[in-house]
Protein backbone atom coordinates (compact mmCIF):
# COMPACT_ATOMS: atom_id res chain seq x y z
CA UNK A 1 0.00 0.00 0.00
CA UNK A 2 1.09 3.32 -0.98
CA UNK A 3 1.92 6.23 1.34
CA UNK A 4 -0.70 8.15 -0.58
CA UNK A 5 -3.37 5.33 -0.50
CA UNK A 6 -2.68 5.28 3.72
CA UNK A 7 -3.33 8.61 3.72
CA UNK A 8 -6.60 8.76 2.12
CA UNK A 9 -7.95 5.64 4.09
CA UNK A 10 -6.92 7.48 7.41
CA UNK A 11 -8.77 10.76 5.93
CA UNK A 12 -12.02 8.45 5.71
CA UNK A 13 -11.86 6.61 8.32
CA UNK A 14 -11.81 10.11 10.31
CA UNK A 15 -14.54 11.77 8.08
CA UNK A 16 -16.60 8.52 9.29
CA UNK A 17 -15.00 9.11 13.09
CA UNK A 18 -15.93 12.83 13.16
CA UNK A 19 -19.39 12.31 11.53
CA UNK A 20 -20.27 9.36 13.76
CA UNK A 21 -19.39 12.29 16.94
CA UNK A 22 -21.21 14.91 15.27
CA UNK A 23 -24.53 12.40 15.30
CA UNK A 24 -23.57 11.84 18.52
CA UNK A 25 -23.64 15.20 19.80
CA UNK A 26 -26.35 16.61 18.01
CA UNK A 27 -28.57 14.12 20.04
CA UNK A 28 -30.85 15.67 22.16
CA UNK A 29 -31.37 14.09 25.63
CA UNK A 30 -34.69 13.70 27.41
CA UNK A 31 -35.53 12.85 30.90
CA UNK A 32 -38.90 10.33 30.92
CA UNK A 33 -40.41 9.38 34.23
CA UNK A 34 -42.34 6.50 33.92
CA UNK A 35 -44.30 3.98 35.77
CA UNK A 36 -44.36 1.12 33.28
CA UNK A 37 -42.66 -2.18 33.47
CA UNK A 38 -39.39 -2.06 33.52
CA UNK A 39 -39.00 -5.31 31.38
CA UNK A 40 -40.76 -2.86 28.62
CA UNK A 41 -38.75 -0.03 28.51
CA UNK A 42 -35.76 -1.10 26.20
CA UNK A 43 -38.62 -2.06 23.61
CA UNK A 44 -40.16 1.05 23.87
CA UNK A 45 -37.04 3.35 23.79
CA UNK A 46 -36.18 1.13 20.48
CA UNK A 47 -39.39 0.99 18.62
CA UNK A 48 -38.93 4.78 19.38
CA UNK A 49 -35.45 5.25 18.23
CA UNK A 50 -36.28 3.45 14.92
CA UNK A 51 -37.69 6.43 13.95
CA UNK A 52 -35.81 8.87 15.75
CA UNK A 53 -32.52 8.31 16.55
CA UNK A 54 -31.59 11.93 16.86
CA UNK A 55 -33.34 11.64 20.52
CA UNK A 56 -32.04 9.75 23.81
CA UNK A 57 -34.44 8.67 26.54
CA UNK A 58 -33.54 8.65 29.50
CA UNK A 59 -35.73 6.52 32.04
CA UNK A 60 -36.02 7.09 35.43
CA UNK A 61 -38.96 4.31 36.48
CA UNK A 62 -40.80 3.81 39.85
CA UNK A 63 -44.16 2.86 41.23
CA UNK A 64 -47.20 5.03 40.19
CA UNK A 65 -47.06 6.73 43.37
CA UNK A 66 -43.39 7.13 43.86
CA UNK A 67 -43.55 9.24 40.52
CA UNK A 68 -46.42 10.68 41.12
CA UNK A 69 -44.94 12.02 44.84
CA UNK A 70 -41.57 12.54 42.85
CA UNK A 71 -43.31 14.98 40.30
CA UNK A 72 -45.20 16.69 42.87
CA UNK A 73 -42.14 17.42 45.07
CA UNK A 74 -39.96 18.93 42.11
CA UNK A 75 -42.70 21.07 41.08
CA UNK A 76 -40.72 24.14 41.54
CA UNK A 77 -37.89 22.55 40.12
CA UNK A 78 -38.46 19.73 37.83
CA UNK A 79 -36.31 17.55 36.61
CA UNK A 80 -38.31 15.75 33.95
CA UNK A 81 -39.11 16.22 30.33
CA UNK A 82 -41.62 13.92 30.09
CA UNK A 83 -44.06 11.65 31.16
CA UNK A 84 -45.01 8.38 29.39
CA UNK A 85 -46.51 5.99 31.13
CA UNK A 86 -48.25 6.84 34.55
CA UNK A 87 -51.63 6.68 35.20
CA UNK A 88 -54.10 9.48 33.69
CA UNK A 89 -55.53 9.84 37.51
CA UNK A 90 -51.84 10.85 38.32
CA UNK A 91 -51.61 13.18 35.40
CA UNK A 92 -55.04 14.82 36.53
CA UNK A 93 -53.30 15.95 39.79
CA UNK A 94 -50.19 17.49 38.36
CA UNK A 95 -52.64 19.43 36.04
CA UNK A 96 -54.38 20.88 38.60
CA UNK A 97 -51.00 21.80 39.75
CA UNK A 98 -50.58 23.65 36.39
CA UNK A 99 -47.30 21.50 36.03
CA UNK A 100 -48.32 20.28 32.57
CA UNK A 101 -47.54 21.85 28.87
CA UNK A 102 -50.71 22.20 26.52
CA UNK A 103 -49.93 20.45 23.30
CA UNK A 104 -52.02 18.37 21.09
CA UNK A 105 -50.22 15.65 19.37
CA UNK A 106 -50.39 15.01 15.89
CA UNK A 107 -52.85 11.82 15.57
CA UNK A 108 -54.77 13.58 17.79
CA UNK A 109 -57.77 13.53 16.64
CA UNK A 110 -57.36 9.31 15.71
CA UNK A 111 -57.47 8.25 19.27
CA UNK A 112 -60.44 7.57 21.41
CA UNK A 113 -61.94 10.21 23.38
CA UNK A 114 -62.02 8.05 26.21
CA UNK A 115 -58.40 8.31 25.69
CA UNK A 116 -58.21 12.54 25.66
CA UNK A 117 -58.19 15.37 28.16
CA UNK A 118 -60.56 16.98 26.20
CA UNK A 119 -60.08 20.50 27.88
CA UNK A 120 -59.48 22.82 24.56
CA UNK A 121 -56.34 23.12 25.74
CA UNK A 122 -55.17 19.37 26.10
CA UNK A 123 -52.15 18.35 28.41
CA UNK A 124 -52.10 14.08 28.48
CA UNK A 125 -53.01 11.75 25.66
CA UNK A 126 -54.23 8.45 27.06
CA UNK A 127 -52.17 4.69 25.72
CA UNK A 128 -53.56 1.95 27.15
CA UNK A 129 -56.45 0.18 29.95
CA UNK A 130 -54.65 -1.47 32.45
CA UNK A 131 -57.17 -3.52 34.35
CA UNK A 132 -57.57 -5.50 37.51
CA UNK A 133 -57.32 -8.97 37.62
CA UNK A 134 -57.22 -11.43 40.71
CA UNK A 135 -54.42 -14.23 40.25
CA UNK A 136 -55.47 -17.68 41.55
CA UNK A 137 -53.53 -20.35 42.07
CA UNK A 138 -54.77 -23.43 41.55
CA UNK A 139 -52.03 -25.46 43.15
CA UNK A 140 -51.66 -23.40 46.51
CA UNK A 141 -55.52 -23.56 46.42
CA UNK A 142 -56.27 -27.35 46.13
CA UNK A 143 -53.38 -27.94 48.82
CA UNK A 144 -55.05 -24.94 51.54
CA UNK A 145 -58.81 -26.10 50.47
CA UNK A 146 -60.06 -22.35 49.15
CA UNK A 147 -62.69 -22.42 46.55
CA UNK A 148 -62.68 -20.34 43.55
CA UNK A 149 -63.47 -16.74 43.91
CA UNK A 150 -65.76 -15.26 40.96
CA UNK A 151 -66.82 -11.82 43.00
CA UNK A 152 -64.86 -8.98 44.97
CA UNK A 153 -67.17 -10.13 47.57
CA UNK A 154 -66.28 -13.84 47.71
CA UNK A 155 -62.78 -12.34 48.70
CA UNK A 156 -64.33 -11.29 52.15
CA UNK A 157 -65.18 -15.28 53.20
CA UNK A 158 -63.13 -16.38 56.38
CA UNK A 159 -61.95 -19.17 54.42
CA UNK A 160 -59.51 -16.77 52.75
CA UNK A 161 -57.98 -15.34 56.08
CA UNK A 162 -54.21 -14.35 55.67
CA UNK A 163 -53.91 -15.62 52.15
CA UNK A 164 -54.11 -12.69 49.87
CA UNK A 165 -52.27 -10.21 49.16
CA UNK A 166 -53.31 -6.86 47.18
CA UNK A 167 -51.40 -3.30 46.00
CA UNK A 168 -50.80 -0.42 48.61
CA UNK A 169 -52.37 2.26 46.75
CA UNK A 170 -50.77 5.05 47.99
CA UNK A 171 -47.36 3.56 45.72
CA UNK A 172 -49.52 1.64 43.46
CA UNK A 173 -51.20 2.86 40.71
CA UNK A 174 -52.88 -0.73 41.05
CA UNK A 175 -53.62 -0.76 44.24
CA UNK A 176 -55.61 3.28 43.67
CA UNK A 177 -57.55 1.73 41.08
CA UNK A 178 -58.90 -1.24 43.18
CA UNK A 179 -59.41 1.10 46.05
CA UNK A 180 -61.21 4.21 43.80
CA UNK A 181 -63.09 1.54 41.78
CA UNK A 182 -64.43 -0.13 45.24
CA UNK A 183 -65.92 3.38 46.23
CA UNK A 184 -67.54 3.44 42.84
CA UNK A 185 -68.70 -0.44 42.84
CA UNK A 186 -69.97 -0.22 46.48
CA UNK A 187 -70.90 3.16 47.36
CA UNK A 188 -68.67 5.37 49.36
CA UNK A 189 -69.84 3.99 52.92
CA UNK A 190 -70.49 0.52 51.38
CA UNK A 191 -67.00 0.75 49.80
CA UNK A 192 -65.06 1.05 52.87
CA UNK A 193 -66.80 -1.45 54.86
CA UNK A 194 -65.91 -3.65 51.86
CA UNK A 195 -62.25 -3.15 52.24
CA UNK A 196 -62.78 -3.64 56.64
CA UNK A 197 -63.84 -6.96 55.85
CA UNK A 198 -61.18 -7.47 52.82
CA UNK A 199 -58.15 -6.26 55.26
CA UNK A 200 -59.59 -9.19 57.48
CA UNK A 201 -58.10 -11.56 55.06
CA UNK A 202 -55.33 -9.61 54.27
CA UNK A 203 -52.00 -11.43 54.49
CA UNK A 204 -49.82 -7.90 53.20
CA UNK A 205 -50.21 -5.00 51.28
CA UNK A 206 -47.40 -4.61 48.45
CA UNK A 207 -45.58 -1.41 47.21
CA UNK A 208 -45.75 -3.21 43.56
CA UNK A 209 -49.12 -3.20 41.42
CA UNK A 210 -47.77 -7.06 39.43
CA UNK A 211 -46.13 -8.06 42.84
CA UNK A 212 -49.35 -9.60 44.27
CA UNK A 213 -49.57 -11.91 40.99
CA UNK A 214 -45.74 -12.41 40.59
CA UNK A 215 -46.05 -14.04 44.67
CA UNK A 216 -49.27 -15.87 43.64
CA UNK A 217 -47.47 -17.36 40.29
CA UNK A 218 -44.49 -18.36 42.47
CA UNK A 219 -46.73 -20.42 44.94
CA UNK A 220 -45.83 -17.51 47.57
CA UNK A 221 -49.55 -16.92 48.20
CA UNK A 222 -52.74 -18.67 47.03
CA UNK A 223 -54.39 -15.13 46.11
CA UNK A 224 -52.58 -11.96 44.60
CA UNK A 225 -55.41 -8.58 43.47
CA UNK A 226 -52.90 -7.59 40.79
CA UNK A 227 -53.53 -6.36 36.93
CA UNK A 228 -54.57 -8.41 33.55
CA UNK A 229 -51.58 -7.92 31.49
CA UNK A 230 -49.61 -9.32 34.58
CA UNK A 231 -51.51 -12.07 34.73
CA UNK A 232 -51.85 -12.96 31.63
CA UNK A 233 -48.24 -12.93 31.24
CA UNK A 234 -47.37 -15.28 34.43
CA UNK A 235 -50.14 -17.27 33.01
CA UNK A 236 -48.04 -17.27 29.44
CA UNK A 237 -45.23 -18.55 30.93
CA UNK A 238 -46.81 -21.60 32.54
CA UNK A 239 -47.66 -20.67 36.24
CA UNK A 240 -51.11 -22.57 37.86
CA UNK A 241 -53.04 -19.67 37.75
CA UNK A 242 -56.63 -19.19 36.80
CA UNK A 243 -57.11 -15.36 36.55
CA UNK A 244 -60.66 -13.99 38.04
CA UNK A 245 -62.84 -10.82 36.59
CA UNK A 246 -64.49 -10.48 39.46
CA UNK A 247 -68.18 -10.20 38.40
CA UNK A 248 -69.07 -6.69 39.85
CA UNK A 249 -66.83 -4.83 37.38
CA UNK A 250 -63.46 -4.26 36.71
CA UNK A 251 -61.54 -0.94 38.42
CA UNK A 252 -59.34 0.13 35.52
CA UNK A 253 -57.14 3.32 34.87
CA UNK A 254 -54.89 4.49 31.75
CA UNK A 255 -51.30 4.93 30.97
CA UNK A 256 -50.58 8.37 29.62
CA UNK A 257 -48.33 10.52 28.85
CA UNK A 258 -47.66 14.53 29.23
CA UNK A 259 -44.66 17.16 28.90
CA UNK A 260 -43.50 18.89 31.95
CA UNK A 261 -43.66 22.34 31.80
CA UNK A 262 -40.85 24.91 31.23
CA UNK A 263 -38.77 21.76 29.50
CA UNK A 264 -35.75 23.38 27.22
CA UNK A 265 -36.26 20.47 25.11
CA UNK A 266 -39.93 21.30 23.95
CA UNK A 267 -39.26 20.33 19.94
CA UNK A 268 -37.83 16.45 21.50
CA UNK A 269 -40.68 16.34 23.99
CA UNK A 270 -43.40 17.19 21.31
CA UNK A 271 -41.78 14.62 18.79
CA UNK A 272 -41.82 11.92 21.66
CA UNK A 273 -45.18 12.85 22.54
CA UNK A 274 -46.41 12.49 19.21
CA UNK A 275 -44.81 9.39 18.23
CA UNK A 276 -46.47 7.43 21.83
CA UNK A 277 -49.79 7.99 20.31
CA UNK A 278 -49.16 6.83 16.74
CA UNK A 279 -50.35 3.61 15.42
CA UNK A 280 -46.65 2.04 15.39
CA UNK A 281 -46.94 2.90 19.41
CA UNK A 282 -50.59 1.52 19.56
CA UNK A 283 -49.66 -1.48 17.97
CA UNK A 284 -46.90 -1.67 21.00
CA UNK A 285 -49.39 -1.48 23.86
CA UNK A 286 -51.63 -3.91 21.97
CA UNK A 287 -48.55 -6.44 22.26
CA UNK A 288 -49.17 -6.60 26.85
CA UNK A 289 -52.40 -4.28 27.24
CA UNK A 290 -56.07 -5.71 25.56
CA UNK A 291 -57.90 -1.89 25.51
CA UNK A 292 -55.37 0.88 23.44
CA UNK A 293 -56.40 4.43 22.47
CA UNK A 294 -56.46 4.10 18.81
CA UNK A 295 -59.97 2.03 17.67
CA UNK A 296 -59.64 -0.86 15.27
CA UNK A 297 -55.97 -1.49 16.47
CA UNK A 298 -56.56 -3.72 19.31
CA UNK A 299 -56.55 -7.39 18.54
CA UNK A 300 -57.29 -10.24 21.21
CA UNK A 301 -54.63 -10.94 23.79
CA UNK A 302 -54.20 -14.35 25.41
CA UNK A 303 -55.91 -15.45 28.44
CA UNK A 304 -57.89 -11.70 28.42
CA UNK A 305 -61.56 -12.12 28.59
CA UNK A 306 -62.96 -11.07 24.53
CA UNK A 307 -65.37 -8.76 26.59
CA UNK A 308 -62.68 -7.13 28.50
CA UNK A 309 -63.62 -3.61 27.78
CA UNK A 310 -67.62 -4.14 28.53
CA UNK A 311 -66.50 -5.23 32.08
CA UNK A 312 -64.60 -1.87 33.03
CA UNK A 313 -66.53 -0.12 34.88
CA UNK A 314 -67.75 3.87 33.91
CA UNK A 315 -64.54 5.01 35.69
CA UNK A 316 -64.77 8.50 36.88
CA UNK A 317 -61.59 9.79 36.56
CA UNK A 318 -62.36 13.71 37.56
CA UNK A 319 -63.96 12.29 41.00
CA UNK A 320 -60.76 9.86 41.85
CA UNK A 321 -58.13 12.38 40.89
CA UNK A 322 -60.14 15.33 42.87
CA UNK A 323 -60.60 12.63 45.92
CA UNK A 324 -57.22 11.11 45.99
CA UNK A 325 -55.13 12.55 48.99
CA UNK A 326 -58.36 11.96 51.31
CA UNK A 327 -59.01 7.84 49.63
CA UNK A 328 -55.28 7.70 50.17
CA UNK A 329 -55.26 9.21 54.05
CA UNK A 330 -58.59 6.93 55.11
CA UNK A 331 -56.95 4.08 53.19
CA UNK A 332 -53.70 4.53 55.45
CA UNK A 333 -55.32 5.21 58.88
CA UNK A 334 -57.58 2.17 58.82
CA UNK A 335 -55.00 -0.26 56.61
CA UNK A 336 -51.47 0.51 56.13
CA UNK A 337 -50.50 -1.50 59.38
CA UNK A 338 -50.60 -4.42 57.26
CA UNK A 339 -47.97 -2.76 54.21
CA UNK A 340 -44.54 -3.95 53.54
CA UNK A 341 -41.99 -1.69 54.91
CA UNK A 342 -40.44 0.29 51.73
């Protein structure tokens, strides 16, 4: 090889070198709190960066309500860009606490309204139903002698004493869903003397919304109040579960996602923003979650019920976003003696 032919490879392969850093650095950064499974996030940060490369995410994941607290305390300061993936009753809250940027996505207008802040001024785009689900194992069952629950009330019967295990909802978006869905189901007086005679049974309360199934899957417990897609995905991978809809309705809540405002990144966040409610990102939530903002996408997931969305209740989202801090106080005064130390 000539000196001259050196040369000229060593001037490519640092035109390739420099452009591969200028890429690099012309990547914009953004910070995305999130309450969504942590198994999921490298798929969705790659679907993502498919189509947009130019953008880095950044995760920083917890339980609904350790975001949700996390948000709140930083309002003055925050320190996210984004939110995708916490639950719309979460998102409610911070907009009342004018911590939210209007924008309306483009796609917009494709997604369910069940699925929209429809204020004229929009701030959170629904994804995805995540619905509750009791996991029932057969195995731990047969040995202890429990029958079959098909009811939120059957979970009340003696016979179940210290072998269930459900959500704390004060750090579970899970557990606030089975708790606001219970005042809704019952009545509010009727609701919490449902959960007195629940917490009789009670074995522990969990800081993890899929924790209750994971335990019940394992053989840990007999009974875990958890969420479908966990289930169904326990259930996937062979565990002894049957998985229960309890008959009275189903307490269910959405994923969604929001900007922060006074981000310096507000081109990135909008481009993020829009591209979690496209029908690529649809098609993503359809892959774990049976009910997904854009109609006609959702196809049957394994071990769902066909009928899942008929069974959610008529959620009111307003009321349990408005109400939370006092469900969440009564909740903790009358139960939290029973939660796992965090």
């Amino acid at each position: 090889m000539t000196q001259n032919t050196l040369l000229k490879r060593l001037a490519v392969l640092a035109g390739i070198t420099a452009s591969s850093m200028s890429v690099n650095a012309a990547q914009t950064e953004l910070t995305v709190y999130t309450a969504v499974e942590a198994q999921d996030l490298k798929k969705y940060a790659a679907r993502f960066n498919a189509e947009h490369p130019e953008i880095k995410i950044n995760w920083v994941r917890d339980s609904t309500g350790v975001v949700t607290a996390k948000l709140l305390a930083e309002k003055n300061n925050p320190q996210a860009d984004v939110v995708w993936g916490l639950a719309a009753t979460s998102l409610m809250m911070l907009k009342n606490e004018d911590m939210l940027q209007f924008y309306k996505p483009k796609g917009y207008d494709a997604i369910s309204p069940n699925f929209k802040d429809l204020d004229k001024e929009p701030v959170w785009t629904g994804m995805d139903a995540w619905i509750a689900a009791v996991c029932y194992n057969t195995v731990e069952a047969e040995k202890l002698g429990l029958p079959k629950p098909t009811s939120w009330s059957d979970l009340k019967d003696p016979a179940y004493k210290g072998h269930i295990i459900m959500p704390n909802p004060s750090s579970s978006g899970t557990g606030f869903l089975d708790v606001s869905s219970w005042l809704q189901i019952f009545g509010q007086d009727g609701g919490w003397e449902y959960m007195d005679g629940l917490h009789e049974n009670i074995s522990r309360y969990t800081h993890s919304g899929s924790k209750p199934c994971k335990l019940a899957a394992a053989g840990e417990i007999p009974i875990g109040i958890s969420f479908a897609f966990r289930a169904a995905k326990s259930k996937k991978s062979g565990a002894p579960l049957d998985i229960i809809f309890p008959e009275e309705g189903l307490g269910w809540d959405m994923e969604a996602t929001a900007i922060i405002k006074g981000t310096d990144k507000l081109d990135a966040a909008q481009t993020l923003v829009d591209w979690t409610i496209s029908k690529q990102a649809n098609e993503m939530y359809n892959e774990g979650y049976a009910v997904v903002a854009m109609p006609g996408i959702a196809k049957p997931i394994e071990f769902y019920p066909e009928n899942a969305e008929s069974l959610m209740i008529d959620n009111d989202f307003e009321w349990s976003a408005k109400n939370r801090d006092l469900i969440l106080s009564t909740w903790q005064q009358r139960y939290d003696g029973k939660s796992e130390p965090k």
